[in-house]
Protein backbone atom coordinates (compact mmCIF):
# COMPACT_ATOMS: atom_id res chain seq x y z
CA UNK A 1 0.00 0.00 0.00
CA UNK A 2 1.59 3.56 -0.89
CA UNK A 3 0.51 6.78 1.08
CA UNK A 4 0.97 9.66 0.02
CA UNK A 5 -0.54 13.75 -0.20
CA UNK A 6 -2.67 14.47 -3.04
CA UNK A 7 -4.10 18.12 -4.18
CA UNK A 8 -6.48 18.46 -6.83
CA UNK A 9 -7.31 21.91 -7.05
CA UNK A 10 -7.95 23.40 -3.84
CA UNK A 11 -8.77 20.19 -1.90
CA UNK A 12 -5.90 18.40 -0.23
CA UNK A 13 -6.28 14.69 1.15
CA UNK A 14 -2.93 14.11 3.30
CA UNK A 15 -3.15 10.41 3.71
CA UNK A 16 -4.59 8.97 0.26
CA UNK A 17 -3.97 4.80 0.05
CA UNK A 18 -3.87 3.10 -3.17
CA UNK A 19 -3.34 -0.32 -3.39
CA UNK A 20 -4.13 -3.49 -6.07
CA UNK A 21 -4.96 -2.15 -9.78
CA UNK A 22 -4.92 1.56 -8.26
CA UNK A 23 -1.38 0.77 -7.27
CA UNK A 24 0.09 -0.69 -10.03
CA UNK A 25 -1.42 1.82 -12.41
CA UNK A 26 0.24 4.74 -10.18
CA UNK A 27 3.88 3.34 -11.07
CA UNK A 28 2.92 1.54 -14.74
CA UNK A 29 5.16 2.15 -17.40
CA UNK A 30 3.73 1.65 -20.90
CA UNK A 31 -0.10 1.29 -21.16
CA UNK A 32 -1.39 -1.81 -23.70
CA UNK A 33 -5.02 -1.95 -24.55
CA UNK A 34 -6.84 -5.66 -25.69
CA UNK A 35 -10.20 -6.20 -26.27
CA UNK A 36 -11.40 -9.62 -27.56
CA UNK A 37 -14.68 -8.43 -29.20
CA UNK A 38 -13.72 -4.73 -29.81
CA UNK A 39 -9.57 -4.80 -30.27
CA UNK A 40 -8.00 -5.70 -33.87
CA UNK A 41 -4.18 -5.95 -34.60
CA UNK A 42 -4.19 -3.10 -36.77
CA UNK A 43 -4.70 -0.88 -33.89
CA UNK A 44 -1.65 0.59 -31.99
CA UNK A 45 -3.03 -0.72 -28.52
CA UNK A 46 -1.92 2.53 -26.95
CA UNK A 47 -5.02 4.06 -27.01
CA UNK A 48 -8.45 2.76 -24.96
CA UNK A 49 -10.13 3.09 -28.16
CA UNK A 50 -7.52 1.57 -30.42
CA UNK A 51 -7.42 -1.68 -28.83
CA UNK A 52 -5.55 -4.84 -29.92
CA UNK A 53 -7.31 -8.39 -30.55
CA UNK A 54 -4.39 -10.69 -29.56
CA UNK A 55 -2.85 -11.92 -26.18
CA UNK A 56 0.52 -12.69 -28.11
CA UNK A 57 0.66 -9.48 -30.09
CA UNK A 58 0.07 -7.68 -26.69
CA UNK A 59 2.55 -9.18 -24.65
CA UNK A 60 4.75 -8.64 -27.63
CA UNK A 61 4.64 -5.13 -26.84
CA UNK A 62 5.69 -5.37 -23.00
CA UNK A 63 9.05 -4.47 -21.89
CA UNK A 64 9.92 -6.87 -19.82
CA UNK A 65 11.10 -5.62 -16.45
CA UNK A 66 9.51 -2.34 -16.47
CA UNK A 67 6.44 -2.61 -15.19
CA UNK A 68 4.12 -2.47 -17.95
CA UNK A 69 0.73 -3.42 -18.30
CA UNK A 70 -1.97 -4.86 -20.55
CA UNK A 71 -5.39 -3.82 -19.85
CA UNK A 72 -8.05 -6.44 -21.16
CA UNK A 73 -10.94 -4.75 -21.56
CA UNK A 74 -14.01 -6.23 -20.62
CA UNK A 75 -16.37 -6.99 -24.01
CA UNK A 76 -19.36 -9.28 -25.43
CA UNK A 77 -16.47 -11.64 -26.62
CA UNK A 78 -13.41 -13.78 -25.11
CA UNK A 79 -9.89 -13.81 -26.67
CA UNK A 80 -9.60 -17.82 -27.68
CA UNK A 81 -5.79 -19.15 -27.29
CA UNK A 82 -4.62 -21.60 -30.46
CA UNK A 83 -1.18 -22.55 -28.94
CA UNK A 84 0.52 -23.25 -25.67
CA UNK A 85 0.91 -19.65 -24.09
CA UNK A 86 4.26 -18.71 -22.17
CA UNK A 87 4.13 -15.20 -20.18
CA UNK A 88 7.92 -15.12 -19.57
CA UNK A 89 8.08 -11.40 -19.02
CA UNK A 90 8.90 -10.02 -15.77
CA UNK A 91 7.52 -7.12 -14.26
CA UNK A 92 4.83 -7.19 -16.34
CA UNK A 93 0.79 -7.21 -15.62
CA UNK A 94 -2.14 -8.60 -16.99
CA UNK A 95 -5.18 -6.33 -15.25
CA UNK A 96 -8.89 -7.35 -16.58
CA UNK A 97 -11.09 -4.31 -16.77
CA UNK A 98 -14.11 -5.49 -14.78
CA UNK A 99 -15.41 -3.96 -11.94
CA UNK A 100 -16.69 -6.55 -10.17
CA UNK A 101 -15.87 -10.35 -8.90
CA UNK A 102 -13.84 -12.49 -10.98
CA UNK A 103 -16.41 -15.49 -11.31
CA UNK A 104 -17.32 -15.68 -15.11
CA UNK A 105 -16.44 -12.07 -15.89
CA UNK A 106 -16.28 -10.63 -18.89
CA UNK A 107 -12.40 -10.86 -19.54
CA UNK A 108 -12.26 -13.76 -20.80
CA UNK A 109 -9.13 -16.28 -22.31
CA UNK A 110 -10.11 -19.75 -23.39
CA UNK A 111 -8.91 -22.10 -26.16
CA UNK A 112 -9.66 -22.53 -29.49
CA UNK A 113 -8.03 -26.16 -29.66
CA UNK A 114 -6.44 -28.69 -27.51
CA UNK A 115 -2.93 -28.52 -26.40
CA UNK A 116 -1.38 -28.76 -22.77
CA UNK A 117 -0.95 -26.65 -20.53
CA UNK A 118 -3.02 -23.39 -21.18
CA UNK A 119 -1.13 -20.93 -19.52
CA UNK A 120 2.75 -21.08 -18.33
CA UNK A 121 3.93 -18.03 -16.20
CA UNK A 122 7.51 -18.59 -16.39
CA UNK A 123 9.10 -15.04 -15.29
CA UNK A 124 8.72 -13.83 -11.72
CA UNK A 125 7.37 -10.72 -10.03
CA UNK A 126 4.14 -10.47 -12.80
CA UNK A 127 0.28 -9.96 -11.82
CA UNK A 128 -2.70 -11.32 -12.94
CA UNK A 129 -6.20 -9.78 -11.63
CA UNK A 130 -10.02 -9.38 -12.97
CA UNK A 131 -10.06 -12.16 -15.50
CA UNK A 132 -11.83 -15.52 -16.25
CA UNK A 133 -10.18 -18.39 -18.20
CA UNK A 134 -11.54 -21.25 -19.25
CA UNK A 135 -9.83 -24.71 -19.55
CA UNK A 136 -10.87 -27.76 -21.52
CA UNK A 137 -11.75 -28.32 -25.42
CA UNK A 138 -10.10 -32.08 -25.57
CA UNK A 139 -9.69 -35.05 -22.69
CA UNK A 140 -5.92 -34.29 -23.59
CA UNK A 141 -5.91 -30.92 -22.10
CA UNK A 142 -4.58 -31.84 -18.70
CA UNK A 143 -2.98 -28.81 -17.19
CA UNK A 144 -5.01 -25.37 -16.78
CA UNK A 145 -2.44 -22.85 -15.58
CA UNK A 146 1.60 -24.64 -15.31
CA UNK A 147 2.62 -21.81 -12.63
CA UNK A 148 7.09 -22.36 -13.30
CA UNK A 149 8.40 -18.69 -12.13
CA UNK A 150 8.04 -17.64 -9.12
CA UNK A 151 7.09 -14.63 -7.05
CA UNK A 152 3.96 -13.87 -8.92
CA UNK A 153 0.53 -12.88 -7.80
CA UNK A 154 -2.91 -13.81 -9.20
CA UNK A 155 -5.48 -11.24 -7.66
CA UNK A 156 -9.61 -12.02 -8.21
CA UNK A 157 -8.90 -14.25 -11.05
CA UNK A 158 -11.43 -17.64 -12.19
CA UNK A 159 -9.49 -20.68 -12.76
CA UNK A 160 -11.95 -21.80 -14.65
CA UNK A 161 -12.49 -25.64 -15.59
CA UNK A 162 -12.66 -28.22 -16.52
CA UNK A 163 -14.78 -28.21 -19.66
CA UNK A 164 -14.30 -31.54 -21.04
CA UNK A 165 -15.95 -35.09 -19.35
CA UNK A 166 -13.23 -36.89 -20.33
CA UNK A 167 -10.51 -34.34 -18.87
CA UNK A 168 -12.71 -34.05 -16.21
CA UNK A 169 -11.69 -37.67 -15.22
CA UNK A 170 -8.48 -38.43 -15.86
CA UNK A 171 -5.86 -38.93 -13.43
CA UNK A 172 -3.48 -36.12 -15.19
CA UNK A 173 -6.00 -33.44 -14.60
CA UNK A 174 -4.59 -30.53 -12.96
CA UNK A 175 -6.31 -26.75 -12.87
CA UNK A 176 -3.29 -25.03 -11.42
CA UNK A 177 0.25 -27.10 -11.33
CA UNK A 178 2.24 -24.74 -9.19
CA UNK A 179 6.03 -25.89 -9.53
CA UNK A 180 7.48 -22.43 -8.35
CA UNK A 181 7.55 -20.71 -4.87
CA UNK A 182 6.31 -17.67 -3.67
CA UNK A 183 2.85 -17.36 -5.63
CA UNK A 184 -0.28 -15.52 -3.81
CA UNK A 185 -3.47 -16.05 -4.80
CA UNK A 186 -6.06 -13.68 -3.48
CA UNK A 187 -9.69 -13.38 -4.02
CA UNK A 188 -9.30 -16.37 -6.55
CA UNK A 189 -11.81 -19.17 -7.61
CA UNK A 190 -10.52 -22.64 -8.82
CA UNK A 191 -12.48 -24.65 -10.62
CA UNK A 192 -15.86 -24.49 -11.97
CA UNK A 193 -19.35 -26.33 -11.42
CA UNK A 194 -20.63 -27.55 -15.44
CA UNK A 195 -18.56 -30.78 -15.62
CA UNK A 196 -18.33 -33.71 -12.86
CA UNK A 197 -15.34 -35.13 -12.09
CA UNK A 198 -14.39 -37.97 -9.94
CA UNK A 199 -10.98 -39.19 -10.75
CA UNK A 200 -8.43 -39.07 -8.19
CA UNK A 201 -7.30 -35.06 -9.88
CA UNK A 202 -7.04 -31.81 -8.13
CA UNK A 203 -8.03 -28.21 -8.41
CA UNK A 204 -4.56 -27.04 -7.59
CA UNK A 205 -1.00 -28.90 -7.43
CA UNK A 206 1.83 -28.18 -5.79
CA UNK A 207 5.21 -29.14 -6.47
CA UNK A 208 7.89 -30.37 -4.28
CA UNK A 209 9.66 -27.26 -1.88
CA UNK A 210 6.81 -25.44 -3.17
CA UNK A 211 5.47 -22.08 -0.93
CA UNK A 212 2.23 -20.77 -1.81
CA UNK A 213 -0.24 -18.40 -0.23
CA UNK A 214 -4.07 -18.48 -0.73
CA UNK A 215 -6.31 -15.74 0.87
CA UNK A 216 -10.02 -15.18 0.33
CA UNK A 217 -10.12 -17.99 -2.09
CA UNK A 218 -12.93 -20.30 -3.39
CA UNK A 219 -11.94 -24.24 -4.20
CA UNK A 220 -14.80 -25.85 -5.97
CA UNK A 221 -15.78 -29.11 -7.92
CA UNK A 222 -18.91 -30.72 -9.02
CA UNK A 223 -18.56 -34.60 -8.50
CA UNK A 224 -20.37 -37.38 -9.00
CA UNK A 225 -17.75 -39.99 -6.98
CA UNK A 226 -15.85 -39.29 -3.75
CA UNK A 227 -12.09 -39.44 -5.34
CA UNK A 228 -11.39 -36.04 -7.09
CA UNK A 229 -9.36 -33.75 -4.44
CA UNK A 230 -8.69 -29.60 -4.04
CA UNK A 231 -5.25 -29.45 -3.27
CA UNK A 232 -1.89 -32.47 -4.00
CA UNK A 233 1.20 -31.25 -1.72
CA UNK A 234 3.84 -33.55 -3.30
CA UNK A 235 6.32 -33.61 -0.26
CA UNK A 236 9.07 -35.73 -1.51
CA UNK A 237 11.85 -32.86 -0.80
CA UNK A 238 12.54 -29.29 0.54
CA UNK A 239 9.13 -28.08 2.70
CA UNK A 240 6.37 -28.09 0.74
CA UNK A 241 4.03 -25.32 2.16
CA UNK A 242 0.75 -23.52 1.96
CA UNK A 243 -0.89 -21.16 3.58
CA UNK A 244 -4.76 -20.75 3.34
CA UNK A 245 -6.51 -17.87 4.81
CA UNK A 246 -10.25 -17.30 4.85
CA UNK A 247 -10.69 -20.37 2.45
CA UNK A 248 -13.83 -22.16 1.19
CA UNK A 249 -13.62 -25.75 -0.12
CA UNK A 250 -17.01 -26.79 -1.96
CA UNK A 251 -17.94 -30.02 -3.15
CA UNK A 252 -21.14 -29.83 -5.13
CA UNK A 253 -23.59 -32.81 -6.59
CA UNK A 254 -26.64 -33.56 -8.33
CA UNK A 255 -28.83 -33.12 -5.05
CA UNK A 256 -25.73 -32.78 -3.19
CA UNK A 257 -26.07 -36.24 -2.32
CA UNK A 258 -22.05 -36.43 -2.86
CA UNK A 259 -19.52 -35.59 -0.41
CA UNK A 260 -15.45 -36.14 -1.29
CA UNK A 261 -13.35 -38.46 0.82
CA UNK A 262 -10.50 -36.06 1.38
CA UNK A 263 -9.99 -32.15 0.91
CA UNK A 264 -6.11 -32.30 0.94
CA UNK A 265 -3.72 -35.30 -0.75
CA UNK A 266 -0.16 -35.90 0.87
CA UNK A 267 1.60 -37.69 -2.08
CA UNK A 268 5.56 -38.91 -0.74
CA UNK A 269 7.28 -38.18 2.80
CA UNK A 270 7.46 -35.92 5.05
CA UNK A 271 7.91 -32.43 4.70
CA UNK A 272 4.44 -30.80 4.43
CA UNK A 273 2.42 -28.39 6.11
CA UNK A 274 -0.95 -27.13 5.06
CA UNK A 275 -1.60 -24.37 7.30
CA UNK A 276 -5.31 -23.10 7.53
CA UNK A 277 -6.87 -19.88 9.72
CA UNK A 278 -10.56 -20.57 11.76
CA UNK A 279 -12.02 -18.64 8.50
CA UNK A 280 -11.77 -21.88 6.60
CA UNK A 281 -14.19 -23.91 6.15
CA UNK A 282 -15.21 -27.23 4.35
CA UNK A 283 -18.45 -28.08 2.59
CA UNK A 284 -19.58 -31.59 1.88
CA UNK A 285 -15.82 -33.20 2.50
CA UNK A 286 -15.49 -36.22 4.69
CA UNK A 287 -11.76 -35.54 5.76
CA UNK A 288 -9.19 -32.77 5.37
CA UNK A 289 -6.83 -35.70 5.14
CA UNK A 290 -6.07 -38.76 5.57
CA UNK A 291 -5.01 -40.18 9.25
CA UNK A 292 -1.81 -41.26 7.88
CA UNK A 293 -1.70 -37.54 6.45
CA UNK A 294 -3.14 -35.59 9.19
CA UNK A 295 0.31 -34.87 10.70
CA UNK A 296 0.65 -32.26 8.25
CA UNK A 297 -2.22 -29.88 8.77
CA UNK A 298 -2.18 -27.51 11.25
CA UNK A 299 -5.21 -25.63 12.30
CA UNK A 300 -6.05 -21.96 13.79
CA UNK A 301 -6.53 -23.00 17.92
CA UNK A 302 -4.93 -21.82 21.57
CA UNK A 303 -1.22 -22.03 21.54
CA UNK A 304 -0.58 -25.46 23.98
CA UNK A 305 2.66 -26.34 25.09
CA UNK A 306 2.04 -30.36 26.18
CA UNK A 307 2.90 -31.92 22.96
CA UNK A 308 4.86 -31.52 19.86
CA UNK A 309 1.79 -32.75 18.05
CA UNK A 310 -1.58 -30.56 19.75
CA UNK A 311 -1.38 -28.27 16.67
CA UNK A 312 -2.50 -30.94 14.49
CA UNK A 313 -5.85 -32.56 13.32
CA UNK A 314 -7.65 -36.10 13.87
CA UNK A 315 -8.99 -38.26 10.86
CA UNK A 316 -12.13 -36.91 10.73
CA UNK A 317 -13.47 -33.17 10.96
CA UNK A 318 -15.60 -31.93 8.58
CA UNK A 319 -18.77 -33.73 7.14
């Protein structure tokens, strides 16, 4: 948050805060414009009303490094990807021009054909807010968002999918795969409600020594089986960590007759910790984790000084 006096005209405010997209526009550096409906690559982009149509032609016009940013505006149409896209800038900001909640708004990516993953973010220190993508044309399309660089943050964005039945249950599916450290996701939703799954998949994975940060978030699935999971930690080395903060995990079903047998998969040894605040809360989900897991979630409750083990669940919790 910056503070700092203001004057415009005669009126002074001494102690004006800007933070998120107000922020970030304060200390931009070059201004892109993309609409999906409106833009066209003709345009110079520089202009709000001389938007470009392309994701790739935009980010070809980022410096990488300084700071610039690509507003998508919000319009009647999404901007469909035909390839694999790589955002390996850094420094650089993707900020959807809605005014409201991310779920289905109106800045949309999505894909035009099947290829694996969607999205890679690759370079460190970028943003990502107000946008909605959608995942899933082909039971091949296994990986939504392949999260590789690290220090980046992801503010009211849908992770949106999957879109496909048969990606919907396969093993391989994965909406985020998060293989960096450092990420925050804030005011996000992962996953979407149109397609059931019940394959043994996840919502979000994280990789081994990974260190994430999830505030205000929404985890959802629609399920017709009990086997399809939110979150994988795969703890075979370093500390693989997360941190989830006012958190709601929601397993809906046809008459929400449903519920999941675990919230949270431990996949190798141990060197875990999934650390959740008293905001979070569980909906239709038979376990956080499994007993042989549970040693690695740690709940909001008095500080006790008995055990090495009182910060840390039983088997079952949440029904």
């Amino acid at each position: 948050m910056r503070r700092e006096k203001m004057s415009i005209g005669s009126l002074t405010v001494n102690e004006c805060s800007l933070q998120g997209d107000a922020l970030l526009a304060h200390a931009a550096g070059e201004r892109i414009y993309l609409n999906g409906a409106l833009g066209s690559n003709g345009n110079s982009g520089k202009f709000k009303g001389e938007p470009i149509a392309s994701l790739l032609q935009a980010q070809r016009m980022l410096r990488s490094g300084y700071n610039d940013i690509i507003y998508f505006q919000a319009s009647t149409g999404g901007i469909a990807l035909g390839a694999a896209f790589d955002w390996d800038d850094n420094l650089a900001h993707l900020v959807g021009v809605w005014p409201g909640y991310c779920e289905h708004a109106r800045c949309i990516l999505g894909m035009s054909t099947t290829f694996t993953p969607f999205m890679t973010v690759s370079g460190y220190g970028n943003s990502f807010s107000n946008i909605y993508t959608t995942h899933g044309t082909a039971a091949g399309d296994y990986v939504g968002w392949l999260i590789s660089g690290a220090r980046n943050n992801f503010r009211n964005v849908h992770f949106g999918g999957p879109f496909f039945a048969a990606q919907a249950d396969h093993a391989n599916y994965r909406g985020v795969n998060i293989t960096a450290t450092e990420n925050v996701f804030d005011g996000c939703i992962f996953g979407d409600t149109s397609i059931t799954r019940d394959a043994a998949n996840y919502n979000v994975s994280l990789a081994a020594g990974v260190t994430a940060h999830f505030k205000n978030c929404l985890f959802r699935m629609y399920v017709d089986g009990a086997n399809s999971m939110f979150v994988n930690f795969a703890n075979t080395a370093g500390i693989t960590l997360a941190y989830f903060e006012n958190c709601t995990f929601l397993a809906l079903s046809a008459n929400l007759a449903t519920t999941i047998d675990e919230a949270l998969h431990f996949d190798g040894g141990s060197t875990a910790l999934a650390v959740l605040d008293s905001d979070c809360n569980f909906i239709k989900v038979t376990k956080i984790a499994h007993a042989d897991k549970d040693q690695y979630v740690y709940l909001a409750r008095p500080h006790v000084t008995t055990t090495v083990n009182e910060g840390q669940i039983a088997e079952v919790l949440v029904s």
